[in-house]
N, C-alpha and C. Protein backbone atom coordinates (compact mmCIF):
# COMPACT_ATOMS: atom_id res chain seq x y z
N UNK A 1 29.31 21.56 -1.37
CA UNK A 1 28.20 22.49 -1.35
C UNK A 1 27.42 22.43 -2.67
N UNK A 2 28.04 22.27 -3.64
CA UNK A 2 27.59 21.94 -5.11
C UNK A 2 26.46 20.78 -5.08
N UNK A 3 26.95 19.96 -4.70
CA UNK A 3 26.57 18.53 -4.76
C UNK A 3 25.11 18.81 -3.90
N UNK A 4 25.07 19.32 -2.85
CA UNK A 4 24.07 19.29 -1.93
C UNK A 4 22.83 20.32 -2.76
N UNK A 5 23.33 21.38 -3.26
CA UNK A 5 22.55 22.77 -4.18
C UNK A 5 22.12 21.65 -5.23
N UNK A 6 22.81 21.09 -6.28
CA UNK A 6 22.00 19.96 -7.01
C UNK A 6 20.81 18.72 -6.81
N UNK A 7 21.19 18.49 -5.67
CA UNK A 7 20.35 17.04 -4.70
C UNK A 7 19.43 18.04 -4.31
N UNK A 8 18.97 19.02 -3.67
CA UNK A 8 18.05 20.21 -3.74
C UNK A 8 17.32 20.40 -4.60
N UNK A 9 17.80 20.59 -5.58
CA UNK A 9 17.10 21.34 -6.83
C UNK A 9 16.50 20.02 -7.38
N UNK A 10 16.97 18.83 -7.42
CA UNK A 10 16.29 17.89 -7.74
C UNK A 10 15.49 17.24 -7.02
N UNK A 11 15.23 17.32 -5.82
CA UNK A 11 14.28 16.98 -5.08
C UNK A 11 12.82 17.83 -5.12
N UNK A 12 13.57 18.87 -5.24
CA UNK A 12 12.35 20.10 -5.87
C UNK A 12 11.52 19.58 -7.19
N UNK A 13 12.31 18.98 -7.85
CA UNK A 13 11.55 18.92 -9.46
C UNK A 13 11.03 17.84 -9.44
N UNK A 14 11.06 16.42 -8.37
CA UNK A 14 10.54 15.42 -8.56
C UNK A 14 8.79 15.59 -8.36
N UNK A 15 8.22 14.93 -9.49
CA UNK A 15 6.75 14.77 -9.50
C UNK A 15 6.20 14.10 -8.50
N UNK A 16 4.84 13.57 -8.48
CA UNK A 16 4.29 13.36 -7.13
C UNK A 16 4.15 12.00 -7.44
N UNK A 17 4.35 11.47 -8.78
CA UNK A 17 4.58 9.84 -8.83
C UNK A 17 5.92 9.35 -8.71
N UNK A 18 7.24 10.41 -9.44
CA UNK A 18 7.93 9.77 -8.67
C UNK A 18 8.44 9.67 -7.06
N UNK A 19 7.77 10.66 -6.64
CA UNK A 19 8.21 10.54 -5.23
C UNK A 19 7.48 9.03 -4.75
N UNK A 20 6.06 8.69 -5.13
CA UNK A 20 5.35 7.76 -4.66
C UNK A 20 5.99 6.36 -5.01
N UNK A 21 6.72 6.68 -6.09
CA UNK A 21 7.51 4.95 -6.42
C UNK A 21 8.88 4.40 -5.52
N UNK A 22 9.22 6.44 -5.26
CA UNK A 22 10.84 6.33 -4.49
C UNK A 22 10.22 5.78 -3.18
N UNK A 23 9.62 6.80 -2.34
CA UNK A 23 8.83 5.86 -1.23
C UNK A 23 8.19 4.93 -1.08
N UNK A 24 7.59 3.97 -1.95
CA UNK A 24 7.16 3.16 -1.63
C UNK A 24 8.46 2.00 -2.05
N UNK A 25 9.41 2.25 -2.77
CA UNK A 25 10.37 1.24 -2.67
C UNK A 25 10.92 1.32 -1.48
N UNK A 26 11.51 2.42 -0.83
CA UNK A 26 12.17 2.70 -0.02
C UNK A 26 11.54 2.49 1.23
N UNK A 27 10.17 2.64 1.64
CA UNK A 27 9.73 1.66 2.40
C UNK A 27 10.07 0.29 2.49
N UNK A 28 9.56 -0.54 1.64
CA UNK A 28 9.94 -2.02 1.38
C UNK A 28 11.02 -2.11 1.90
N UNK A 29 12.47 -1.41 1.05
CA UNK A 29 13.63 -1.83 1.44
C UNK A 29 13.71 -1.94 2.98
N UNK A 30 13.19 -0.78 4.13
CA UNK A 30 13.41 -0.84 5.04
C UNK A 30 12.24 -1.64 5.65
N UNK A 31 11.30 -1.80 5.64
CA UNK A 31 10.08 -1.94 6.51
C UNK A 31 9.83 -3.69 6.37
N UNK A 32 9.74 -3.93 4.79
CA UNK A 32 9.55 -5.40 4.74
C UNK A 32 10.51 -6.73 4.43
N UNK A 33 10.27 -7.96 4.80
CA UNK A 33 8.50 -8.20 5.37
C UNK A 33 8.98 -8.14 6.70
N UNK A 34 7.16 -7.56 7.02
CA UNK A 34 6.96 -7.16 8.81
C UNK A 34 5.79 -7.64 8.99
N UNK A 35 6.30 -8.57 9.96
CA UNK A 35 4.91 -9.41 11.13
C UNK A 35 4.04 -8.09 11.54
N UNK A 36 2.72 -8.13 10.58
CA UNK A 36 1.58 -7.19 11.90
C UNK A 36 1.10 -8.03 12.74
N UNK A 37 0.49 -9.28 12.73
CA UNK A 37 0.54 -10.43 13.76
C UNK A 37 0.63 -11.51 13.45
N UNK A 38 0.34 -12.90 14.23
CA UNK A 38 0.68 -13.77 14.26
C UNK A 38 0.11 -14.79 12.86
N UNK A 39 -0.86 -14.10 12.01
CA UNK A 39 -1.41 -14.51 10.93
C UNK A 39 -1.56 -13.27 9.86
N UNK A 40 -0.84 -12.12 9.95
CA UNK A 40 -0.69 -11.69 8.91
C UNK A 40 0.91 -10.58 8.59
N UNK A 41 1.49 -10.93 7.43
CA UNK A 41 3.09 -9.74 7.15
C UNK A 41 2.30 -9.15 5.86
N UNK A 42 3.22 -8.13 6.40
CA UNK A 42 3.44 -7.01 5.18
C UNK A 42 4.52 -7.18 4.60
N UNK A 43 3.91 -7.57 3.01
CA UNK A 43 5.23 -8.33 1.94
C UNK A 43 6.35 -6.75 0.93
N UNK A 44 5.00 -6.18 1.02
CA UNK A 44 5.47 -4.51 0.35
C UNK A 44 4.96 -3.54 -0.16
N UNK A 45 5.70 -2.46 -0.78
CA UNK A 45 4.28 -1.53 -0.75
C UNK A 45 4.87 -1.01 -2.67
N UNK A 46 4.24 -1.29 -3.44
CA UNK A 46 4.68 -1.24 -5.24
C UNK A 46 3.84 0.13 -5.09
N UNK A 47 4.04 0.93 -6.23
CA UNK A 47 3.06 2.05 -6.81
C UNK A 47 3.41 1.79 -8.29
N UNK A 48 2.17 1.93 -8.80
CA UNK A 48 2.02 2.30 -10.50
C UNK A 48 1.68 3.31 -10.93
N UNK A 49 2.48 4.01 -11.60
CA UNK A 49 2.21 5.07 -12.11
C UNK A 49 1.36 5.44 -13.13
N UNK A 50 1.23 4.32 -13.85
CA UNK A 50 0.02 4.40 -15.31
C UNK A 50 -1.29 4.23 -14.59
N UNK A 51 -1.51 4.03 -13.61
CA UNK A 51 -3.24 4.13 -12.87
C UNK A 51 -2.65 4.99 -11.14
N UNK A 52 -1.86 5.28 -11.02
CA UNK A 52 -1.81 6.25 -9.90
C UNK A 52 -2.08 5.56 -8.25
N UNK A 53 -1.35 4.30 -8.54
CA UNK A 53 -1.84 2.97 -7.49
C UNK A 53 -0.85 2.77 -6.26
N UNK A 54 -1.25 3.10 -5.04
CA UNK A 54 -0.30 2.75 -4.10
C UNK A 54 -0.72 1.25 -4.06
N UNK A 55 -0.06 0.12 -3.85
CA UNK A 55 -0.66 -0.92 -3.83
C UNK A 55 0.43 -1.56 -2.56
N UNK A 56 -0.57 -2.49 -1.58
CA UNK A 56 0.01 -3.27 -0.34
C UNK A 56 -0.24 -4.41 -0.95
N UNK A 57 0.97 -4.67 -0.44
CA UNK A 57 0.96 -6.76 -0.73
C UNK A 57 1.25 -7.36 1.13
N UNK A 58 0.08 -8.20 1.07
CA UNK A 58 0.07 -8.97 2.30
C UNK A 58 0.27 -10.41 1.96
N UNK A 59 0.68 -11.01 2.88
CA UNK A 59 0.34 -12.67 3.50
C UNK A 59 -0.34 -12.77 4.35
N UNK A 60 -1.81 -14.25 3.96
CA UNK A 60 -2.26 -14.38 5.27
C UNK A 60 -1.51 -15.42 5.82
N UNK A 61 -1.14 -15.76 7.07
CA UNK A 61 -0.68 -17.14 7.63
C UNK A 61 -1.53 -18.13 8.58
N UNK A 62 -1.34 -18.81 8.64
CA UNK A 62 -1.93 -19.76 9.93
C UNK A 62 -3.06 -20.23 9.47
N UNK A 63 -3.87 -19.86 10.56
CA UNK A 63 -5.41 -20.37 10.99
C UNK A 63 -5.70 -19.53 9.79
N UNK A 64 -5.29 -18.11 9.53
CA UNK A 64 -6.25 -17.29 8.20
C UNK A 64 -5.90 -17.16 6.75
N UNK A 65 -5.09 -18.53 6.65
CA UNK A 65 -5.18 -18.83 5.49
C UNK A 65 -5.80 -19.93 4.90
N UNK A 66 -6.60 -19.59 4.38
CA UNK A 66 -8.15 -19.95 4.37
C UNK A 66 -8.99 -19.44 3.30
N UNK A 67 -9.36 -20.00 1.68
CA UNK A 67 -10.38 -19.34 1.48
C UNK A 67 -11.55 -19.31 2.01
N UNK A 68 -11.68 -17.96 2.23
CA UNK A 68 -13.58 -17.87 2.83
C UNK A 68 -13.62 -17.44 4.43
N UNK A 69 -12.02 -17.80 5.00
CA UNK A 69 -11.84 -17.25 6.48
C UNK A 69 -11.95 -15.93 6.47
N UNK A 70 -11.77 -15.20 5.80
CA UNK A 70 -11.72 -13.39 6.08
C UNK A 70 -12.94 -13.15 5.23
N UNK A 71 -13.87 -12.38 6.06
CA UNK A 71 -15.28 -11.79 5.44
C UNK A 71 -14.59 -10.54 4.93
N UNK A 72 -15.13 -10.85 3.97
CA UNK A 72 -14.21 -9.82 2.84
C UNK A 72 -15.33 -8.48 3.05
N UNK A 73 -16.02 -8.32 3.09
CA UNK A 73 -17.10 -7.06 3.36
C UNK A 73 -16.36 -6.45 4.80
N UNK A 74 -16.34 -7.40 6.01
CA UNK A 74 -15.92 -6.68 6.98
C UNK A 74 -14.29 -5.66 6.64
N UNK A 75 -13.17 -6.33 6.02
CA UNK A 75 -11.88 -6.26 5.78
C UNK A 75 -12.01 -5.42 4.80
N UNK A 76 -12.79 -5.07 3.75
CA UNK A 76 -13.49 -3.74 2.93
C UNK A 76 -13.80 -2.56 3.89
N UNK A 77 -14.67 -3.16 4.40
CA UNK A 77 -15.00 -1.89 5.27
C UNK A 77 -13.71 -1.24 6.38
N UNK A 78 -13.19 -2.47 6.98
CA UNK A 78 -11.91 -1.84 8.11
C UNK A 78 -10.87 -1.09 7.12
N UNK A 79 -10.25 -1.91 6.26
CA UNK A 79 -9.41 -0.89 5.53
C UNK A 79 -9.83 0.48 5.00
N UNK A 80 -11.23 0.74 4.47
CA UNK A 80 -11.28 1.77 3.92
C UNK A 80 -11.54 2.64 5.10
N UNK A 81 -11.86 2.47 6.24
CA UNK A 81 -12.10 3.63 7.10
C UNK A 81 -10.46 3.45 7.86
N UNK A 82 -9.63 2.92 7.70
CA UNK A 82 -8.58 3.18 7.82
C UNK A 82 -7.94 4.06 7.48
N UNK A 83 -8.09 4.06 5.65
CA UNK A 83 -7.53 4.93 4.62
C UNK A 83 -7.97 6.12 5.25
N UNK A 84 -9.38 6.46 5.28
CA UNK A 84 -10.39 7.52 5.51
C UNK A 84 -9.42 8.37 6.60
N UNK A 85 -9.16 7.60 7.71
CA UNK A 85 -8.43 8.23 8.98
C UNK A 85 -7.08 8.15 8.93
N UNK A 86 -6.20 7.81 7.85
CA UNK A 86 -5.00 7.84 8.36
C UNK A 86 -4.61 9.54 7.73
N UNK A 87 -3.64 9.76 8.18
CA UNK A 87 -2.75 11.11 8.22
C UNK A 87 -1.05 10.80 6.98
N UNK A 88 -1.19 9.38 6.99
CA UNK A 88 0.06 9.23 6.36
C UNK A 88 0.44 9.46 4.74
N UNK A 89 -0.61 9.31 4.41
CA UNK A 89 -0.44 9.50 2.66
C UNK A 89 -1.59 10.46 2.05
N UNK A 90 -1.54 11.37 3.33
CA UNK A 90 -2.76 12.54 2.78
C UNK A 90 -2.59 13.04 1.65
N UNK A 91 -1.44 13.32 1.31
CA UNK A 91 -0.97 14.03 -0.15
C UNK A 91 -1.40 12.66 -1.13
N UNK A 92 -1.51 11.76 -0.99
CA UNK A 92 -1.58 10.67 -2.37
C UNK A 92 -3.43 11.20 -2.18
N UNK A 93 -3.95 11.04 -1.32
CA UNK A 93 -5.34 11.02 -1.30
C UNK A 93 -5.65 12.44 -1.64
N UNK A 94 -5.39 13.99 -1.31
CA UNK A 94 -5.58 15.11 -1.82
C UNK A 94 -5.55 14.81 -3.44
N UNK A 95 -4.11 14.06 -4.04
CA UNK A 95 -3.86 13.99 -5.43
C UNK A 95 -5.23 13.08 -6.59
N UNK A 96 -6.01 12.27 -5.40
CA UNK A 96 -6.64 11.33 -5.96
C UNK A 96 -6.66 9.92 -6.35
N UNK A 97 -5.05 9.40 -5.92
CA UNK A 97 -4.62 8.53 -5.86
C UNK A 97 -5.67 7.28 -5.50
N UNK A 98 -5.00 5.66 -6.29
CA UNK A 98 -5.91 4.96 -5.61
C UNK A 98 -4.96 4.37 -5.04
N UNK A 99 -5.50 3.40 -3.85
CA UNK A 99 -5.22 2.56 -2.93
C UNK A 99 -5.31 1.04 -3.08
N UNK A 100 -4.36 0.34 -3.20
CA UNK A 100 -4.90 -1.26 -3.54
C UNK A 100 -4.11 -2.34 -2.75
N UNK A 101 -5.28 -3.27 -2.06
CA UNK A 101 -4.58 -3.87 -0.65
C UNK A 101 -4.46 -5.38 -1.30
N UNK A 102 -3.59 -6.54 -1.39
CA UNK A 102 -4.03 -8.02 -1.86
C UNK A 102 -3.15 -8.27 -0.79
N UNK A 103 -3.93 -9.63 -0.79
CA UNK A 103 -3.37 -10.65 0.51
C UNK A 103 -3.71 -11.96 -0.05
N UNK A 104 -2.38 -12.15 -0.06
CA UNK A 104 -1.93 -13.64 -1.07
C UNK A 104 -1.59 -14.68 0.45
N UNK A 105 -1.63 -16.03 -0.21
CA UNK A 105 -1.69 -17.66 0.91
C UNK A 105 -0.43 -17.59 1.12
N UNK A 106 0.20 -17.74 2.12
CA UNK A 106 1.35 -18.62 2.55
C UNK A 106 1.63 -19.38 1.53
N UNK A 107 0.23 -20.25 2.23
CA UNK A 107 0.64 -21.83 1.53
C UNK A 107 0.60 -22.55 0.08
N UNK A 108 -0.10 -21.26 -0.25
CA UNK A 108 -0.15 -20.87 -2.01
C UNK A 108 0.19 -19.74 -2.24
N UNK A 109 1.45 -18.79 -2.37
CA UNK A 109 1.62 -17.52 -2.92
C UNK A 109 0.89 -16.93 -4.06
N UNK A 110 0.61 -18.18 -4.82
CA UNK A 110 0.29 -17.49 -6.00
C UNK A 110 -1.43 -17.24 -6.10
N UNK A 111 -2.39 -17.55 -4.95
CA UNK A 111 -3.71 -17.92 -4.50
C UNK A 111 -3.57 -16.04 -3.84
N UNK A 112 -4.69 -15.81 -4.43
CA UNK A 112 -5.10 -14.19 -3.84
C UNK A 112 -6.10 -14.35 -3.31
N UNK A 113 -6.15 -14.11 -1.44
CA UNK A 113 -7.09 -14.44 -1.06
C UNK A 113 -8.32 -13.51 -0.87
N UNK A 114 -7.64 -12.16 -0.96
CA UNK A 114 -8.46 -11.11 -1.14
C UNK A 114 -7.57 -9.79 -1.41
N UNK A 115 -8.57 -9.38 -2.39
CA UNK A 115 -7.97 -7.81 -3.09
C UNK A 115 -9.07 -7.37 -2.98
N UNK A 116 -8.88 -5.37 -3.02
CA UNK A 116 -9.47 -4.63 -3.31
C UNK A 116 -8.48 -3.31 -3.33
N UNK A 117 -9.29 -2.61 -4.20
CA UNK A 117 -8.75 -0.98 -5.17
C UNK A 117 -9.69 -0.15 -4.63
N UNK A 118 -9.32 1.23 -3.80
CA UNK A 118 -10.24 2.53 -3.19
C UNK A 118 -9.72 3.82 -4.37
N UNK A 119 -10.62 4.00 -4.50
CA UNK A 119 -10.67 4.97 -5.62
C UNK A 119 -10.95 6.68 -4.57
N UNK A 120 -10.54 7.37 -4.95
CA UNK A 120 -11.18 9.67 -4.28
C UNK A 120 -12.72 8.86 -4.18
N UNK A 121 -13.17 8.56 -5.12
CA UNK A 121 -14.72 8.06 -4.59
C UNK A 121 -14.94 7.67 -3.83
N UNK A 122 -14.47 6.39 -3.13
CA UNK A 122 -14.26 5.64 -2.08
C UNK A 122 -14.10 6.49 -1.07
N UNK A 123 -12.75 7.22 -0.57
CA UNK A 123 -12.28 7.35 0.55
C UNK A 123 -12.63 8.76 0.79
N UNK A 124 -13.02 9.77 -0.09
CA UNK A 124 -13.36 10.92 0.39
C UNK A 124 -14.55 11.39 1.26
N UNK A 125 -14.43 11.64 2.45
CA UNK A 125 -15.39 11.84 3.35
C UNK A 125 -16.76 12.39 3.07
């Protein structure tokens, strides 16, 4: 009963970055990597706390790995009205949090084929 009254009280006192680092590891551990389709996984989800950054790491595969295959304006625009509508990390977005998506090559990991960072400016309706 002790043990559980302590794990309580400390869950209570955790800040809103560390909760964002515990969950977003703890995602990873469970979630990645996960096929969203046949040309793109979700590699993981990092947060930084010195800029307040949920950040997604993708792979493109296949046919869309490719510089210049993904119109980066369209994939700007879909993600951020994504952000705009999702329900899942309302509390990071109430807080002001930013959002940062990269999608690195297969066939070059170390080749970023496209990034971008949404700032409360960005995503607030």
């Amino acid at each position: 009963m002790y043990v559980l009254a302590v794990l309580l009280m400390t869950a209570c006192q955790e800040s809103m970055s560390e909760k964002a680092a515990r969950e977003a590891k703890l995602y990873t551990k469970k979630n990645c990597p996960a096929a969203m389709s046949d040309v793109l996984r979700m590699d993981s989800m990092t947060f930084d706390a010195s800029t307040l950054t949920l950040h997604y790491h993708y792979t493109l595969m296949g046919r869309a790995d490719n510089v210049g295959t993904l119109n980066q304006e369209e994939a700007r625009r879909a993600l951020l009205t994504e952000l705009q509508n999702t329900t899942q990390v309302s509390e990071y977005k109430e807080e002001g949090y930013n959002f940062a998506y990269t999608y690195h090559s297969e066939k070059s990991p170390q080749t970023v084929l496209f990034t971008v960072t949404f700032t409360k400016k960005d995503y607030r309706h």
